[in-house]
C-alpha atoms as a PDB file:
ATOM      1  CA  UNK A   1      -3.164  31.710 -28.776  1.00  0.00           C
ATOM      2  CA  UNK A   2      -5.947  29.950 -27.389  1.00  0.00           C
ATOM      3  CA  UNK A   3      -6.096  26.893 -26.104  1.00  0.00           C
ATOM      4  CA  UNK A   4      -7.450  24.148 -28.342  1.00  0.00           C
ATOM      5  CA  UNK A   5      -8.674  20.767 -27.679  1.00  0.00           C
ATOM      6  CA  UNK A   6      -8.507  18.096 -29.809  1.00  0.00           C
ATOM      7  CA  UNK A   7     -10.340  14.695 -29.593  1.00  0.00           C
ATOM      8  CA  UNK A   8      -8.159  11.858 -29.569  1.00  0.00           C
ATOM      9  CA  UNK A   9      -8.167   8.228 -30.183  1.00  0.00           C
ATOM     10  CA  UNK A  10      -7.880   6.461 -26.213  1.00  0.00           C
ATOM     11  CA  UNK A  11      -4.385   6.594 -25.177  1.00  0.00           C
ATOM     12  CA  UNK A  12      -3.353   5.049 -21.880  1.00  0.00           C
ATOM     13  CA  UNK A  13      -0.875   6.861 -19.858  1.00  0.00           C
ATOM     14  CA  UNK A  14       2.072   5.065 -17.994  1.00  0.00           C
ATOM     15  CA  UNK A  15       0.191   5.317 -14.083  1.00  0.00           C
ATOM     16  CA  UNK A  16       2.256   7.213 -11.294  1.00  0.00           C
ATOM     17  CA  UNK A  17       5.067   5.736  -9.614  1.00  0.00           C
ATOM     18  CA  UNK A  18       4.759   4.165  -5.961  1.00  0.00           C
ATOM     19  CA  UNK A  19       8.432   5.602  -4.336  1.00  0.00           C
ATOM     20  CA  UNK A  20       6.875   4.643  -0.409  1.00  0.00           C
ATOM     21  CA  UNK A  21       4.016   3.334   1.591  1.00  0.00           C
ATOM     22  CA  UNK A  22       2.835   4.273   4.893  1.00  0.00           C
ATOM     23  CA  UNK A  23       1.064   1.884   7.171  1.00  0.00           C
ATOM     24  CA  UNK A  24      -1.046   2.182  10.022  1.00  0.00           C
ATOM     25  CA  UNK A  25      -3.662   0.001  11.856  1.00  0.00           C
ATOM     26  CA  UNK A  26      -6.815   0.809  11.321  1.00  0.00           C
ATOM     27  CA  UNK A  27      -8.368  -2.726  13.926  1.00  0.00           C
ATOM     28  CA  UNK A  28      -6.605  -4.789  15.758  1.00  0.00           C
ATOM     29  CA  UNK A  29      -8.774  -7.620  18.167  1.00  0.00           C
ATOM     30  CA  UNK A  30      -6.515  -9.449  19.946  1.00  0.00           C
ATOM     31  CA  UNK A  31      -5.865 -12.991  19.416  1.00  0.00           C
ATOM     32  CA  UNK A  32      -7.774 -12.442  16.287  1.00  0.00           C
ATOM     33  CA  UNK A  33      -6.571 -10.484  13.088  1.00  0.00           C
ATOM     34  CA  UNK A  34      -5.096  -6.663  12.795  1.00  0.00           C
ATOM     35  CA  UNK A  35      -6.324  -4.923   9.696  1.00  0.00           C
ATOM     36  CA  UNK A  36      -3.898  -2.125   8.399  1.00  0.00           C
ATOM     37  CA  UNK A  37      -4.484   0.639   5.714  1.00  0.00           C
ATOM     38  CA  UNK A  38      -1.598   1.197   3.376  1.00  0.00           C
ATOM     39  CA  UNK A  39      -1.201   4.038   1.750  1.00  0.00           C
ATOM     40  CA  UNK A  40       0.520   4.544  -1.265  1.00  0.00           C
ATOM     41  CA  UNK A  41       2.912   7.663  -1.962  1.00  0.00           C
ATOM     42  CA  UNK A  42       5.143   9.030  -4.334  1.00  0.00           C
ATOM     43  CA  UNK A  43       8.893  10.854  -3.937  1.00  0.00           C
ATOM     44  CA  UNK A  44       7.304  13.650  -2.986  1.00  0.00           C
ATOM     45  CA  UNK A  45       5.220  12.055   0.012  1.00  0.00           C
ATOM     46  CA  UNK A  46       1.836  12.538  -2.216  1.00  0.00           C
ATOM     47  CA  UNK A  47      -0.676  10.214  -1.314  1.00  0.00           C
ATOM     48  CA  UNK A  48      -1.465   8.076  -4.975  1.00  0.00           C
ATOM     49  CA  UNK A  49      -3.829   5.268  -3.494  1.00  0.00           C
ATOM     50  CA  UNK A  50      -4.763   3.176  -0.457  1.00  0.00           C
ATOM     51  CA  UNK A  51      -5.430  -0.239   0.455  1.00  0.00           C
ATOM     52  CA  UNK A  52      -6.195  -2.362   2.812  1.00  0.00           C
ATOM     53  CA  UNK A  53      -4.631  -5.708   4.411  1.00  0.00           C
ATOM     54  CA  UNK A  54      -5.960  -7.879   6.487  1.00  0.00           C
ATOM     55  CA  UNK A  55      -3.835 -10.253   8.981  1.00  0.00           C
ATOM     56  CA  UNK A  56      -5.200 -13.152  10.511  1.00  0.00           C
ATOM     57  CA  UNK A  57      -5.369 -16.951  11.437  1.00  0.00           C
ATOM     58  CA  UNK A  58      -1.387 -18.279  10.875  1.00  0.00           C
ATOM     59  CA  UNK A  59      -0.017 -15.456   9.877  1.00  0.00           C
ATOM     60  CA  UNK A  60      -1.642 -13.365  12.380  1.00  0.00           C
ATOM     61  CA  UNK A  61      -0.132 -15.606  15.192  1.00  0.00           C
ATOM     62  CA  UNK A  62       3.027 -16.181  13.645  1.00  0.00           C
ATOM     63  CA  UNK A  63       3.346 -12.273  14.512  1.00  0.00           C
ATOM     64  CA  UNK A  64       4.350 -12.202  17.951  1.00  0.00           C
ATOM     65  CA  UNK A  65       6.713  -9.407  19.571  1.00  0.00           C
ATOM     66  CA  UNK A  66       8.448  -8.762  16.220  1.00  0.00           C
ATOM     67  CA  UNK A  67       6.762  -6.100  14.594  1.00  0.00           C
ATOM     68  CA  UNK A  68       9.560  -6.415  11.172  1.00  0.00           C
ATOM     69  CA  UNK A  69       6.721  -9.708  10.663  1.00  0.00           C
ATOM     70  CA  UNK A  70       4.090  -7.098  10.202  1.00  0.00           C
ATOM     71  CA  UNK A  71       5.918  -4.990   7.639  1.00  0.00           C
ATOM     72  CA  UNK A  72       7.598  -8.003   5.571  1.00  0.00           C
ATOM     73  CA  UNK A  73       3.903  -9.486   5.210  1.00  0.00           C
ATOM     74  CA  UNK A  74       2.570  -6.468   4.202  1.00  0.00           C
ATOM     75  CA  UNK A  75       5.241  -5.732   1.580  1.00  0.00           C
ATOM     76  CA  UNK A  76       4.642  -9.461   0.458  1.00  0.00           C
ATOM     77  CA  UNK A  77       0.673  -9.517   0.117  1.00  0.00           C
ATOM     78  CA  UNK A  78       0.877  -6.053  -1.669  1.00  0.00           C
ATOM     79  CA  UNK A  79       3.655  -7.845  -3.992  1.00  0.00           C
ATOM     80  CA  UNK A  80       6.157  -5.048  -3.089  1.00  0.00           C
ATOM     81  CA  UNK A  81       9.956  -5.356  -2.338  1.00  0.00           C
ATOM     82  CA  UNK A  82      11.815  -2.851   0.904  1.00  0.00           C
ATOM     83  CA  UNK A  83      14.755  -0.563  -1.234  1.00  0.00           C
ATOM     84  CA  UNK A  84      17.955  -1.491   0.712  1.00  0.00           C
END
């Protein structure tokens, strides 16, 4: 057989499943703001989408040596949540 297509009325698809991130930073000017690119991935480590968080004023200098800050905020702006 063939393969037949068939127009369709629009039908949204469930979108794929964020499993991890990865984050690095992309600027950082010190005393300033650090800028990070987050990308998102699924179980299999396949890169779905990216974005991009910026860090600065009070939260940037509410950092200091602890870089756990970094990651927590960056779960938080993206309105993500750490699997335990």
């Amino acid at each position: 057989m063939n393969n037949i297509q068939v127009d369709v009325n629009d039908f949204t698809l469930d979108a794929p499943v964020v499993a991890k991130i990865e984050m690095e930073v992309m600027e950082m000017v010190l005393d300033s703001h650090v800028t990070m690119s987050v990308h998102y991935l699924n179980a299999n480590g396949n890169l779905l989408d990216n974005k991009i968080v910026r860090i600065e004023g009070d939260e940037y200098n509410a950092w200091g040596d602890d870089d756990s800050y970094i990651t927590n905020l960056v779960l938080t702006k993206l309105g993500l949540t750490k699997t335990v």
